[in-house]
PDB file of N, CA and C in Angstrom:
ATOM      1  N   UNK A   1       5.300   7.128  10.352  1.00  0.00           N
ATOM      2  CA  UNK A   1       5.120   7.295   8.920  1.00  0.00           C
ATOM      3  C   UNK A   1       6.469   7.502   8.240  1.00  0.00           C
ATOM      4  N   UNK A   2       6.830   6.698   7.396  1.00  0.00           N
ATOM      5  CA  UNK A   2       8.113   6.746   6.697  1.00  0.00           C
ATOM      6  C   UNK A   2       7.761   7.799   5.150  1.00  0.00           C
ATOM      7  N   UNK A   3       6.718   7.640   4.590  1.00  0.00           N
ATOM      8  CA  UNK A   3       6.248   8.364   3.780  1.00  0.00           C
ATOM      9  C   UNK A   3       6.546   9.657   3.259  1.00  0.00           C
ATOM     10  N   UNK A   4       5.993  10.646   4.183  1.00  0.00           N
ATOM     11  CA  UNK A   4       6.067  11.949   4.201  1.00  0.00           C
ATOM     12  C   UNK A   4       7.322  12.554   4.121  1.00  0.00           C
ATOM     13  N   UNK A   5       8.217  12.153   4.774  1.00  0.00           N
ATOM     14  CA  UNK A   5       9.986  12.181   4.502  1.00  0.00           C
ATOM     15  C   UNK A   5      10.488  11.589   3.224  1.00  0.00           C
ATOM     16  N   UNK A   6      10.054  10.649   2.971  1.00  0.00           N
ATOM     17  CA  UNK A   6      10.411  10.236   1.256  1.00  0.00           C
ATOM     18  C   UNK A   6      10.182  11.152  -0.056  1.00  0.00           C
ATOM     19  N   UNK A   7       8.996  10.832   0.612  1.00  0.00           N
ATOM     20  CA  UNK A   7       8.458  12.296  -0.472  1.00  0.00           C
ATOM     21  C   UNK A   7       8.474  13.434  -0.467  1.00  0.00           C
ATOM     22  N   UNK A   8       8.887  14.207   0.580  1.00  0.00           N
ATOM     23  CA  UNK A   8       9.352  15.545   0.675  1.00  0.00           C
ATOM     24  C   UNK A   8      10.907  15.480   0.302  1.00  0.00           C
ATOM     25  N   UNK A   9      11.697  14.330   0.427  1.00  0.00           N
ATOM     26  CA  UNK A   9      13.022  14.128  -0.063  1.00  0.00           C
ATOM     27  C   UNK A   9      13.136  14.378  -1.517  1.00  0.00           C
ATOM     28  N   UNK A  10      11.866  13.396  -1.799  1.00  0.00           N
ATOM     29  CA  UNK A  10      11.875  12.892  -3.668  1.00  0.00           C
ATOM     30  C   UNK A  10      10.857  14.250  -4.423  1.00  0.00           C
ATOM     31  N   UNK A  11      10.648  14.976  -3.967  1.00  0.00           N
ATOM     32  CA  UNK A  11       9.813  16.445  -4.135  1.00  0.00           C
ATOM     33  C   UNK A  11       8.507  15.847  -4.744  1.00  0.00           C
ATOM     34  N   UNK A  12       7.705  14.914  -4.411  1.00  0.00           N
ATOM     35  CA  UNK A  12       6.699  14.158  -4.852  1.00  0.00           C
ATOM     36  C   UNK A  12       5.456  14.416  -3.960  1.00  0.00           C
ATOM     37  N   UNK A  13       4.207  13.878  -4.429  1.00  0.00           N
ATOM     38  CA  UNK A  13       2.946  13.961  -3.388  1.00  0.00           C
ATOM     39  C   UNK A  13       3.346  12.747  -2.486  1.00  0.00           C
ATOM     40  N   UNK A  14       2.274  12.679  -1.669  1.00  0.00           N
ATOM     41  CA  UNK A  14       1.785  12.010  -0.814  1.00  0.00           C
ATOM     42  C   UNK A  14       0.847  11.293  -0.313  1.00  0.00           C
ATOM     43  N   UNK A  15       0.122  10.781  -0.159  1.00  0.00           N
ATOM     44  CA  UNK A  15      -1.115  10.402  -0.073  1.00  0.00           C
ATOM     45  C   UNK A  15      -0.943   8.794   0.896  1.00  0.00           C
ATOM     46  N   UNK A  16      -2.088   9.345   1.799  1.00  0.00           N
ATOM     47  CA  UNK A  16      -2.461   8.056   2.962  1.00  0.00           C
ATOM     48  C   UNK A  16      -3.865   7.003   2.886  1.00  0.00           C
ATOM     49  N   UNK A  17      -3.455   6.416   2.883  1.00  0.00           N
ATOM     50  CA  UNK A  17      -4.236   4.603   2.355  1.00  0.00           C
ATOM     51  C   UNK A  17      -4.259   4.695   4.481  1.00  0.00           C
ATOM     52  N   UNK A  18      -5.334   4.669   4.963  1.00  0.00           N
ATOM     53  CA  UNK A  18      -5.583   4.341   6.867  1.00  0.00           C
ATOM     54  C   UNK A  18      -6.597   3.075   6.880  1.00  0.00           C
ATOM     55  N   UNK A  19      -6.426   2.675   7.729  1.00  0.00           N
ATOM     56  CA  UNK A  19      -7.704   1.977   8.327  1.00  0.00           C
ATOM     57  C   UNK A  19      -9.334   2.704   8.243  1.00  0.00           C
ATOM     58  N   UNK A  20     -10.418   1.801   8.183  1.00  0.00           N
ATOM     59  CA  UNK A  20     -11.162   2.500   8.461  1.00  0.00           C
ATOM     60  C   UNK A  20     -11.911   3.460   9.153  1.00  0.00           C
ATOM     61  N   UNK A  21     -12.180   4.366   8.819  1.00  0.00           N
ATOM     62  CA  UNK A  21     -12.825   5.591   9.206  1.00  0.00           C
ATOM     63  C   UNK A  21     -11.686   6.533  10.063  1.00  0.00           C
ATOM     64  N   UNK A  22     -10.762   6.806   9.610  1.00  0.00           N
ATOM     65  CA  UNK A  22      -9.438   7.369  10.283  1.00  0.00           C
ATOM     66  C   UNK A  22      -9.229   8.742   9.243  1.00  0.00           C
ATOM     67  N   UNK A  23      -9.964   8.311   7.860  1.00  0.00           N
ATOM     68  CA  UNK A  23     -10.143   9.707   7.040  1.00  0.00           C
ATOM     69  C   UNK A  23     -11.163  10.497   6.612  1.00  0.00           C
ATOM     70  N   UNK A  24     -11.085  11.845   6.453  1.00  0.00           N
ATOM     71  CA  UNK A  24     -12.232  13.219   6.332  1.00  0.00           C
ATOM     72  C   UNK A  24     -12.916  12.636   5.166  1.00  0.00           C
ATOM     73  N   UNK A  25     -13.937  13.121   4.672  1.00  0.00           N
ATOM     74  CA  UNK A  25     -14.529  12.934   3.618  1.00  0.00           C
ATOM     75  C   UNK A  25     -14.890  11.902   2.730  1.00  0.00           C
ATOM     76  N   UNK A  26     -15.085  12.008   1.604  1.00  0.00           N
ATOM     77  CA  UNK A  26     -15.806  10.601   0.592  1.00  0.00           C
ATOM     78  C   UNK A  26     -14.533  10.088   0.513  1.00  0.00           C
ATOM     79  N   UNK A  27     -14.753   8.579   0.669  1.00  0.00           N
ATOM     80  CA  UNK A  27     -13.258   7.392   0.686  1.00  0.00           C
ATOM     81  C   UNK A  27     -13.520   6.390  -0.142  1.00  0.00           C
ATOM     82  N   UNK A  28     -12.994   5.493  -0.931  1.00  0.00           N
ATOM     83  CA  UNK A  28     -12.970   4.164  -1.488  1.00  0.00           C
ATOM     84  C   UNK A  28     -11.899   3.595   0.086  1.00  0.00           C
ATOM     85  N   UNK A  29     -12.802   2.027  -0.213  1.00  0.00           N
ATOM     86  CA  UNK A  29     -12.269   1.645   0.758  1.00  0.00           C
ATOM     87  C   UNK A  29     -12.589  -0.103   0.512  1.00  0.00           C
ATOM     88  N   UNK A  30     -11.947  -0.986   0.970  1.00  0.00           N
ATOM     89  CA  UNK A  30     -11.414  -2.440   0.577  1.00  0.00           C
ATOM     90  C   UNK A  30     -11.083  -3.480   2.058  1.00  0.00           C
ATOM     91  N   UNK A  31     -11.984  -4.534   1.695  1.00  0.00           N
ATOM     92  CA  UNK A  31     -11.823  -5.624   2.543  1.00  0.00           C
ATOM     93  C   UNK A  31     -10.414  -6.364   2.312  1.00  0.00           C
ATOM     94  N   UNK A  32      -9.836  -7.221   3.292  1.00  0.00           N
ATOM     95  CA  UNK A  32      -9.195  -7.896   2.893  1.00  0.00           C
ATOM     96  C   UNK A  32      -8.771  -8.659   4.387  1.00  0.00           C
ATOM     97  N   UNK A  33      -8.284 -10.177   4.205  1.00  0.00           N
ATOM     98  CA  UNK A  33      -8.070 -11.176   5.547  1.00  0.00           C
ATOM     99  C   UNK A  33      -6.276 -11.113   5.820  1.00  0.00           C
ATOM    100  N   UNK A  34      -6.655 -11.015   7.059  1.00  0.00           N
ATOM    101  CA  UNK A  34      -5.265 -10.813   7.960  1.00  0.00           C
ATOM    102  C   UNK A  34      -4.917 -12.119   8.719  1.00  0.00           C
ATOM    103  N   UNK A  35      -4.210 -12.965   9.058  1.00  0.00           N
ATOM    104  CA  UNK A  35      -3.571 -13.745   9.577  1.00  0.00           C
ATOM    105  C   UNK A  35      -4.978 -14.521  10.762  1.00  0.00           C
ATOM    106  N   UNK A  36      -5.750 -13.175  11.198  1.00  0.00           N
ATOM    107  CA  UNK A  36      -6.345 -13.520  13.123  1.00  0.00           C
ATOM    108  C   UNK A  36      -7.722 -12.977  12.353  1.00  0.00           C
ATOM    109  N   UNK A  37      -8.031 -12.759  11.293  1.00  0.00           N
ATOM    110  CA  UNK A  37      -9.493 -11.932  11.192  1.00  0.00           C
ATOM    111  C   UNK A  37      -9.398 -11.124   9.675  1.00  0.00           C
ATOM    112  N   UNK A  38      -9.996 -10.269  10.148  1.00  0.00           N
ATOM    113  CA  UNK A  38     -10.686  -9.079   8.488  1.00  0.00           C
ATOM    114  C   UNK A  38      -9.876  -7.752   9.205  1.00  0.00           C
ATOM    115  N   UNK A  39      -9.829  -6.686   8.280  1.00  0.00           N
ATOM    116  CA  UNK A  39      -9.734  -5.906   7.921  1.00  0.00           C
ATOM    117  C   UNK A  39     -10.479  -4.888   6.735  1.00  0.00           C
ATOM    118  N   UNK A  40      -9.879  -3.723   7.055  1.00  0.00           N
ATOM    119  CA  UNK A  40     -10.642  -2.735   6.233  1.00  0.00           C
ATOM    120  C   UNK A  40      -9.843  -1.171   5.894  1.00  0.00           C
ATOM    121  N   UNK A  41      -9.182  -0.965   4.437  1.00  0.00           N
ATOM    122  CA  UNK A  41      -8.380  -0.139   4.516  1.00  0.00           C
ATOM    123  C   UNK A  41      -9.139   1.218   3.853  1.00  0.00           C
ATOM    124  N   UNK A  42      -8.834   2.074   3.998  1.00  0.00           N
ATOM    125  CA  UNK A  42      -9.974   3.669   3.043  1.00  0.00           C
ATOM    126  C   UNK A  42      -8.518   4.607   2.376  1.00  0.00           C
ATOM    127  N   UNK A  43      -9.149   5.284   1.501  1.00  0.00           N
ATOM    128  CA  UNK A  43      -7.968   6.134   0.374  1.00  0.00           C
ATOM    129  C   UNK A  43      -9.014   7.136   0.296  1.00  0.00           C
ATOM    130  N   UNK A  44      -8.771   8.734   0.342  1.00  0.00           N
ATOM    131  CA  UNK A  44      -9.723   9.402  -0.162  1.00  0.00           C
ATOM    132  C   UNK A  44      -9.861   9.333  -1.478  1.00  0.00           C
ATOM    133  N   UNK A  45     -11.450   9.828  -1.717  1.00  0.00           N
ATOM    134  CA  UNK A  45     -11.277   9.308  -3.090  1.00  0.00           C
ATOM    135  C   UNK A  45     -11.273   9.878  -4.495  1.00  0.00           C
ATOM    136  N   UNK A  46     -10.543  11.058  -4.125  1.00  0.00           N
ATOM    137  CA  UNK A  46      -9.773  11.886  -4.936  1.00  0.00           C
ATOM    138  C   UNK A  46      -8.749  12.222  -4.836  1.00  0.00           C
ATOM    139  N   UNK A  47      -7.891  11.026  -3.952  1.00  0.00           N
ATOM    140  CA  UNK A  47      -6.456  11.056  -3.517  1.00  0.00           C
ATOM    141  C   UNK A  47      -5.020  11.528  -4.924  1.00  0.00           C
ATOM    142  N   UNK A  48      -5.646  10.400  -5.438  1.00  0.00           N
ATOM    143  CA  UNK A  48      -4.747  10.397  -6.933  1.00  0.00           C
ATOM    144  C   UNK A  48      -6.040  10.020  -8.504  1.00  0.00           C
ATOM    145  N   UNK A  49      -5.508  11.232  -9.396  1.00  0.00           N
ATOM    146  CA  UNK A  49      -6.192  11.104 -10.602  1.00  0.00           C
ATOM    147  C   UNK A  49      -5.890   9.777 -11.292  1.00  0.00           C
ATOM    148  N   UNK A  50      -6.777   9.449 -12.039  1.00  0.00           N
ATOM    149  CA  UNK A  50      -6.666   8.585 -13.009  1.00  0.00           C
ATOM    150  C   UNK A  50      -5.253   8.602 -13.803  1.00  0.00           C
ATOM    151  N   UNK A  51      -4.831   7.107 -13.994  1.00  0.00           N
ATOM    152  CA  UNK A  51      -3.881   7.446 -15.127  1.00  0.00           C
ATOM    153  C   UNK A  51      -2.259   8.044 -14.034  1.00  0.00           C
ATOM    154  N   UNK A  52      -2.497   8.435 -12.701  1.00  0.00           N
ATOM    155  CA  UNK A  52      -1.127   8.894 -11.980  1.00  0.00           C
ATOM    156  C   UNK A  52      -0.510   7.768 -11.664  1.00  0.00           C
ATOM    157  N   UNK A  53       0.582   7.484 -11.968  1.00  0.00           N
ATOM    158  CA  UNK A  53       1.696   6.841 -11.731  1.00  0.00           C
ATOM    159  C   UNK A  53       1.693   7.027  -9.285  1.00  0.00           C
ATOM    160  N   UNK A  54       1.819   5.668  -8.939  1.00  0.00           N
ATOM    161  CA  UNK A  54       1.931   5.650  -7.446  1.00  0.00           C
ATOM    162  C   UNK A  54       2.828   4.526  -7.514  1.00  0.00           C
ATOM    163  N   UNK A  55       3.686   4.662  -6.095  1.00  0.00           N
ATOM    164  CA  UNK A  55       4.554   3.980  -5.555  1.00  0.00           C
ATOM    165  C   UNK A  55       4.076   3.549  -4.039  1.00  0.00           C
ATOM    166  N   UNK A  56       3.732   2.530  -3.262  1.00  0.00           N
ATOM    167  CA  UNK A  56       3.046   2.254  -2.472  1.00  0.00           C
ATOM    168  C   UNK A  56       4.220   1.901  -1.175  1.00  0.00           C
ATOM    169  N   UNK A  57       4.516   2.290  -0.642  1.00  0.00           N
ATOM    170  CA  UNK A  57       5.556   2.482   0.789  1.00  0.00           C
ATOM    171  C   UNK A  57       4.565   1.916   2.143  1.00  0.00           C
ATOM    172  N   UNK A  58       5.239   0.503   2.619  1.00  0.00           N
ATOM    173  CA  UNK A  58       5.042   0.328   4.116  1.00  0.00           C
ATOM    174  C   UNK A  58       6.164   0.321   4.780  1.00  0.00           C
ATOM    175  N   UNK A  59       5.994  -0.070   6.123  1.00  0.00           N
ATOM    176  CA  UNK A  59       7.202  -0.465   6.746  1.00  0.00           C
ATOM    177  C   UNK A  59       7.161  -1.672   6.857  1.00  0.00           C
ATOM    178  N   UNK A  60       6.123  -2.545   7.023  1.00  0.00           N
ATOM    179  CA  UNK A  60       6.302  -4.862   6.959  1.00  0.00           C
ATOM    180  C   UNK A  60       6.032  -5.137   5.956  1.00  0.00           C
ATOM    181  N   UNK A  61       6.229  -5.773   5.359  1.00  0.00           N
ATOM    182  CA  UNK A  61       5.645  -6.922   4.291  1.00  0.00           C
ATOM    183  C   UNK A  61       5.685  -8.478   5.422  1.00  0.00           C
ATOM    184  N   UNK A  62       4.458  -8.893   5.716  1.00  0.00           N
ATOM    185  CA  UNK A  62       4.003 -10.037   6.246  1.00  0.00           C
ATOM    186  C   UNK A  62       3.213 -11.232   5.334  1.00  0.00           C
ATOM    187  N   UNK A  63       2.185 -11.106   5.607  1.00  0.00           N
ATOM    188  CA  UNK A  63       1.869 -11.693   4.710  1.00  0.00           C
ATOM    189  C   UNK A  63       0.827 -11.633   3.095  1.00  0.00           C
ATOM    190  N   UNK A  64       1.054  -9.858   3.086  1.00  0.00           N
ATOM    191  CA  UNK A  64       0.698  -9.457   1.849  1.00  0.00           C
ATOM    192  C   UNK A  64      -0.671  -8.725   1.806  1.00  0.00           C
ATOM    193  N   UNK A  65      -1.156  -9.228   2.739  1.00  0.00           N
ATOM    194  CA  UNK A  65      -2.684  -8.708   2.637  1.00  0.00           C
ATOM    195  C   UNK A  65      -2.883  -7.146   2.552  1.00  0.00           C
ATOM    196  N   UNK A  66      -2.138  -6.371   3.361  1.00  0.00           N
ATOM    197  CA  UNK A  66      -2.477  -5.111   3.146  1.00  0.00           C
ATOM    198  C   UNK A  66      -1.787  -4.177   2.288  1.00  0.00           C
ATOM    199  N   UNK A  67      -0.411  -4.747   1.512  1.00  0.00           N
ATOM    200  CA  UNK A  67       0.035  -4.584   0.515  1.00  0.00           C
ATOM    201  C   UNK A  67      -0.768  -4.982  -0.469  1.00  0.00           C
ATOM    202  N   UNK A  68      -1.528  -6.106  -0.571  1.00  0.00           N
ATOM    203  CA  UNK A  68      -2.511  -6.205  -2.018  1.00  0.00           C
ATOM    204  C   UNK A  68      -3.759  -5.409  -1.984  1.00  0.00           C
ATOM    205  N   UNK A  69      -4.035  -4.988  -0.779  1.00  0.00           N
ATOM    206  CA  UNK A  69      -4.994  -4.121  -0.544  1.00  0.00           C
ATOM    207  C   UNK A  69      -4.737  -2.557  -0.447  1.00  0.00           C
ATOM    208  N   UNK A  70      -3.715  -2.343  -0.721  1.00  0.00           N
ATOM    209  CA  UNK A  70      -3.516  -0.749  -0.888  1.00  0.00           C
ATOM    210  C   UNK A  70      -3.451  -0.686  -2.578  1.00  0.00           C
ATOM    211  N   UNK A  71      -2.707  -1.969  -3.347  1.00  0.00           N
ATOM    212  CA  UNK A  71      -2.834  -1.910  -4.661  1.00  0.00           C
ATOM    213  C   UNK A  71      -3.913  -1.767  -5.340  1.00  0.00           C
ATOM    214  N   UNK A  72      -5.320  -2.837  -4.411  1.00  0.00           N
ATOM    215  CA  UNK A  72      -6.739  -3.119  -5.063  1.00  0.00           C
ATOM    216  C   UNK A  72      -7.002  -1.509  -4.899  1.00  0.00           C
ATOM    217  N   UNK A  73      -7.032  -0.559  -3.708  1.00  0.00           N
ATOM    218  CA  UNK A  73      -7.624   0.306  -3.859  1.00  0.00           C
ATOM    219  C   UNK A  73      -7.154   1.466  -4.965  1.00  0.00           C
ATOM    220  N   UNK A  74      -5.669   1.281  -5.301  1.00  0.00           N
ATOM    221  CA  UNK A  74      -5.233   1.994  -6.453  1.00  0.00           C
ATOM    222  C   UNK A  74      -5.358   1.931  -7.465  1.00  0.00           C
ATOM    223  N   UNK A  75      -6.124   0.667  -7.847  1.00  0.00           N
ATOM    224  CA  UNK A  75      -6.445  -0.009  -8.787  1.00  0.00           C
ATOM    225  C   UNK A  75      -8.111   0.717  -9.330  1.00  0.00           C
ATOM    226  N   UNK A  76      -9.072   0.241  -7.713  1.00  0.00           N
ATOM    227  CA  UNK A  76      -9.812   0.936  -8.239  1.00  0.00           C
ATOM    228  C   UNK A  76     -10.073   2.638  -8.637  1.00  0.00           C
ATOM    229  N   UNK A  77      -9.119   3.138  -7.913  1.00  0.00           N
ATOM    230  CA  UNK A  77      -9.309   4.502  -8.132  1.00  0.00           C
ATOM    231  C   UNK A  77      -8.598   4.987 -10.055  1.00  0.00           C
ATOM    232  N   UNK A  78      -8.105   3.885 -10.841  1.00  0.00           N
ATOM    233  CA  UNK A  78      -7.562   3.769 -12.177  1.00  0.00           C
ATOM    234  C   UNK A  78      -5.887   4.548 -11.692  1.00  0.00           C
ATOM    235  N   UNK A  79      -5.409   4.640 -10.731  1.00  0.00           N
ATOM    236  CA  UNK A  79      -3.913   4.862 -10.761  1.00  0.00           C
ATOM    237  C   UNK A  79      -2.963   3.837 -10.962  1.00  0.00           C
ATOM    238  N   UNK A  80      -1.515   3.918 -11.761  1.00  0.00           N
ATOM    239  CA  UNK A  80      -0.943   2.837 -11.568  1.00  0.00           C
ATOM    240  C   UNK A  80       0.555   2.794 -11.007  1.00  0.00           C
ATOM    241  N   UNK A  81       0.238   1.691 -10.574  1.00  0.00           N
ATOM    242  CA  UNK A  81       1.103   1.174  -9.342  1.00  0.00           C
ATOM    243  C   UNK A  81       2.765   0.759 -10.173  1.00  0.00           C
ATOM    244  N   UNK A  82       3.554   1.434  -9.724  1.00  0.00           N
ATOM    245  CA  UNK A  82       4.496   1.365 -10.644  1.00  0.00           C
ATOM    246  C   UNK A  82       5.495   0.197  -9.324  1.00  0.00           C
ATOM    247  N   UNK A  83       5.673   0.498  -8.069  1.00  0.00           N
ATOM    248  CA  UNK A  83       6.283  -0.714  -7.352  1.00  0.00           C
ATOM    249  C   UNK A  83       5.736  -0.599  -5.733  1.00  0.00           C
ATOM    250  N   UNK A  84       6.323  -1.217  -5.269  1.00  0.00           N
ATOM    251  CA  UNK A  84       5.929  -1.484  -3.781  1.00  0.00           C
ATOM    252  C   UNK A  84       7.199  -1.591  -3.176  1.00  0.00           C
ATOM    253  N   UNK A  85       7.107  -1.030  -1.629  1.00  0.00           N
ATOM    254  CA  UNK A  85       8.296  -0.692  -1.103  1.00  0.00           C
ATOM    255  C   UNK A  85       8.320  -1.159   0.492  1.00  0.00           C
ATOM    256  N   UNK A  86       9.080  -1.609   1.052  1.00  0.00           N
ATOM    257  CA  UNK A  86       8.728  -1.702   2.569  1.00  0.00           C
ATOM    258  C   UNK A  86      10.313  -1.574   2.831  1.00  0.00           C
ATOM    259  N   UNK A  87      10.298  -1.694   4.180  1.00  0.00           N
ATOM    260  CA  UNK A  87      11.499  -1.271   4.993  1.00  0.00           C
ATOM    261  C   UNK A  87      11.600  -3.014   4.975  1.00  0.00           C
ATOM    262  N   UNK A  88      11.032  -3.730   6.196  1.00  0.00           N
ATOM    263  CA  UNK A  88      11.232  -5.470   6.498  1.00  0.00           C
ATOM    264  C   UNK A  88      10.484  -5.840   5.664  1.00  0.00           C
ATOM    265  N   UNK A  89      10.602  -7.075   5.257  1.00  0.00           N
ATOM    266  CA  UNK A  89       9.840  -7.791   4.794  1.00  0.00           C
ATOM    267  C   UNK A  89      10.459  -9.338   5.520  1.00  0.00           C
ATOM    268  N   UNK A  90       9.253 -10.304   5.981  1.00  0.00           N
ATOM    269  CA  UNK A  90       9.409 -11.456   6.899  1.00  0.00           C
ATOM    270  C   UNK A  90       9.088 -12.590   5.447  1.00  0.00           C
ATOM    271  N   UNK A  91      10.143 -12.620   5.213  1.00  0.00           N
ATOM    272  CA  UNK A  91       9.840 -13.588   3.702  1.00  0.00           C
ATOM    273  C   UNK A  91       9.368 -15.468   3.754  1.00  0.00           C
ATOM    274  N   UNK A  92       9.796 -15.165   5.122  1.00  0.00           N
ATOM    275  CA  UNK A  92       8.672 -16.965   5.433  1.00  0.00           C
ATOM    276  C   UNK A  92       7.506 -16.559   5.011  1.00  0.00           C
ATOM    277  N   UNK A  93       6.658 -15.980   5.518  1.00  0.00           N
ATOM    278  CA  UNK A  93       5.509 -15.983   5.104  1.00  0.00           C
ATOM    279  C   UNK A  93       5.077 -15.711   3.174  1.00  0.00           C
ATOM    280  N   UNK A  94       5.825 -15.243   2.259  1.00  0.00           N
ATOM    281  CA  UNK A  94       5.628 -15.176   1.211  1.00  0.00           C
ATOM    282  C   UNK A  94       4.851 -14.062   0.381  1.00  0.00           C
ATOM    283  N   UNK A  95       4.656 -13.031   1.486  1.00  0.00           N
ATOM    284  CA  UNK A  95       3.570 -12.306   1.181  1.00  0.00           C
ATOM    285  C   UNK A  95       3.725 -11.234  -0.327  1.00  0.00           C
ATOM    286  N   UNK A  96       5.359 -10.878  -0.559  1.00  0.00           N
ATOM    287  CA  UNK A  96       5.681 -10.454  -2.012  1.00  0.00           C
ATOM    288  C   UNK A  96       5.265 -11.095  -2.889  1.00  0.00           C
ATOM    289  N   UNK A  97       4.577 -13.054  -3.270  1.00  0.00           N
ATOM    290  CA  UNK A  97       4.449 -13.581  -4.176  1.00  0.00           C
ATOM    291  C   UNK A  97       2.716 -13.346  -4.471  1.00  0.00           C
ATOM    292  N   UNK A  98       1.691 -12.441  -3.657  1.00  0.00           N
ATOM    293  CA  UNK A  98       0.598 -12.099  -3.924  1.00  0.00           C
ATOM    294  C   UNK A  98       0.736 -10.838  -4.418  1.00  0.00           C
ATOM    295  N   UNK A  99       1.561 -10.095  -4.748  1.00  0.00           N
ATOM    296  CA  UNK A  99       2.117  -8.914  -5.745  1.00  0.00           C
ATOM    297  C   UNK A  99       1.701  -9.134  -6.790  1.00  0.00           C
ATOM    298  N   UNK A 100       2.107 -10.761  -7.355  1.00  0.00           N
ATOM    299  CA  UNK A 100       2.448 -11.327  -8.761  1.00  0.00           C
ATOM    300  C   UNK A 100       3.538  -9.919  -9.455  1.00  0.00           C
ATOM    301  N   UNK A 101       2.577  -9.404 -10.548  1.00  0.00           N
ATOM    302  CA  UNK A 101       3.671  -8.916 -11.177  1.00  0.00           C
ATOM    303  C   UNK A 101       3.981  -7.834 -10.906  1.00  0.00           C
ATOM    304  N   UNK A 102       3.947  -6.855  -9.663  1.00  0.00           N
ATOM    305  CA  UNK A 102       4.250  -5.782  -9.474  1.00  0.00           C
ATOM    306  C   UNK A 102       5.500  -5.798  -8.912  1.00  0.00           C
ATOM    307  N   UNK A 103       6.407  -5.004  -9.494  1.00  0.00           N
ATOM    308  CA  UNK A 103       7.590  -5.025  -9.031  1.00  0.00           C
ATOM    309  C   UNK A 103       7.471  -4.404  -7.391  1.00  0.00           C
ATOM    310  N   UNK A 104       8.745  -5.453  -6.768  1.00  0.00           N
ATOM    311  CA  UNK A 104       8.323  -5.660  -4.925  1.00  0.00           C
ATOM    312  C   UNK A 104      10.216  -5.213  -4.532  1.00  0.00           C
ATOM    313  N   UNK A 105      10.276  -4.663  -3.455  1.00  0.00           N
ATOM    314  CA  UNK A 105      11.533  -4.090  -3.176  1.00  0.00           C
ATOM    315  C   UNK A 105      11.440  -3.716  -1.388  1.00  0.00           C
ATOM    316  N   UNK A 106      12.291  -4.798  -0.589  1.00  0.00           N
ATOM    317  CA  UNK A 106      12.461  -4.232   0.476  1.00  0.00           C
ATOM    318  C   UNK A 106      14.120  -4.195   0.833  1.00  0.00           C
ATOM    319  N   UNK A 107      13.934  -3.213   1.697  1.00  0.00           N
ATOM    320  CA  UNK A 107      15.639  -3.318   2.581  1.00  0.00           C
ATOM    321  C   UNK A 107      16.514  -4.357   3.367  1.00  0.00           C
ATOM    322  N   UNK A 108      15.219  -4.750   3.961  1.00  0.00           N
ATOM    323  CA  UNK A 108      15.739  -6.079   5.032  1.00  0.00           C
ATOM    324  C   UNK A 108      14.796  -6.706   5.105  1.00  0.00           C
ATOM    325  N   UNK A 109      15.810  -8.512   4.965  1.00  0.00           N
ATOM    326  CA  UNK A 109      14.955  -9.059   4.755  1.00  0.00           C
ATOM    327  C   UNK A 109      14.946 -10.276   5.746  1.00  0.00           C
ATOM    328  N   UNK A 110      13.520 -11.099   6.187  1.00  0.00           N
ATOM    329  CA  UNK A 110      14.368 -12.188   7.364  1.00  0.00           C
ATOM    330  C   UNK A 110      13.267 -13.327   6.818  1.00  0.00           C
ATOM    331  N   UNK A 111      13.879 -14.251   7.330  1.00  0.00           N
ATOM    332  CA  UNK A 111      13.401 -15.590   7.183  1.00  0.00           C
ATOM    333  C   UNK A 111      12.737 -16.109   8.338  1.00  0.00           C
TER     334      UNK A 111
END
């Protein structure tokens, strides 16, 4: 988890977007297709209030799917997504251009 260190750096919350059924209590939670199959991501679902400003941190950007799927679920919970962050991002695959307009920002980048 790169997360929890960011945000204890940046004196900010935290909050974990897992796979399914990996979290306690009532969750929103979102389909979405991966390269080999499906997926399924969960947010509790009183993670972040309405109207809170989030910054969404992975470590890949591949081919987007679970980056647009941590957004859909921020989306539905009415928070907004101010950018997206990863450590790699594998930019053959294109997966920053299913962002559209959310501002997208990684460290390293490969072809």
């Amino acid at each position: 988890l790169i997360g929890p260190p960011l945000a204890q750096r940046l004196g900010i919350g935290f909050v974990l977007i897992r796979k399914k059924g990996k979290l306690p209590g009532p969750t929103e939670s979102v389909s979405y297709a991966l390269e080999y199959g499906e997926a399924e991501l969960e947010i509790q679902s009183d993670a972040v209030e309405p109207g809170q400003k989030v910054v969404i941190v992975d470590d890949l950007l591949a081919t987007g799917g679970t980056m647009c799927a941590a957004c859909e679920l921020m989306k539905r919970l009415r928070a907004e997504v101010l950018e997206c962050l990863v450590i790699i991002e594998l930019k053959l695959l294109k997966g920053s251009e299913k962002l559209k307009s959310i501002p997208f920002y990684s460290l390293l980048q490969y072809d």
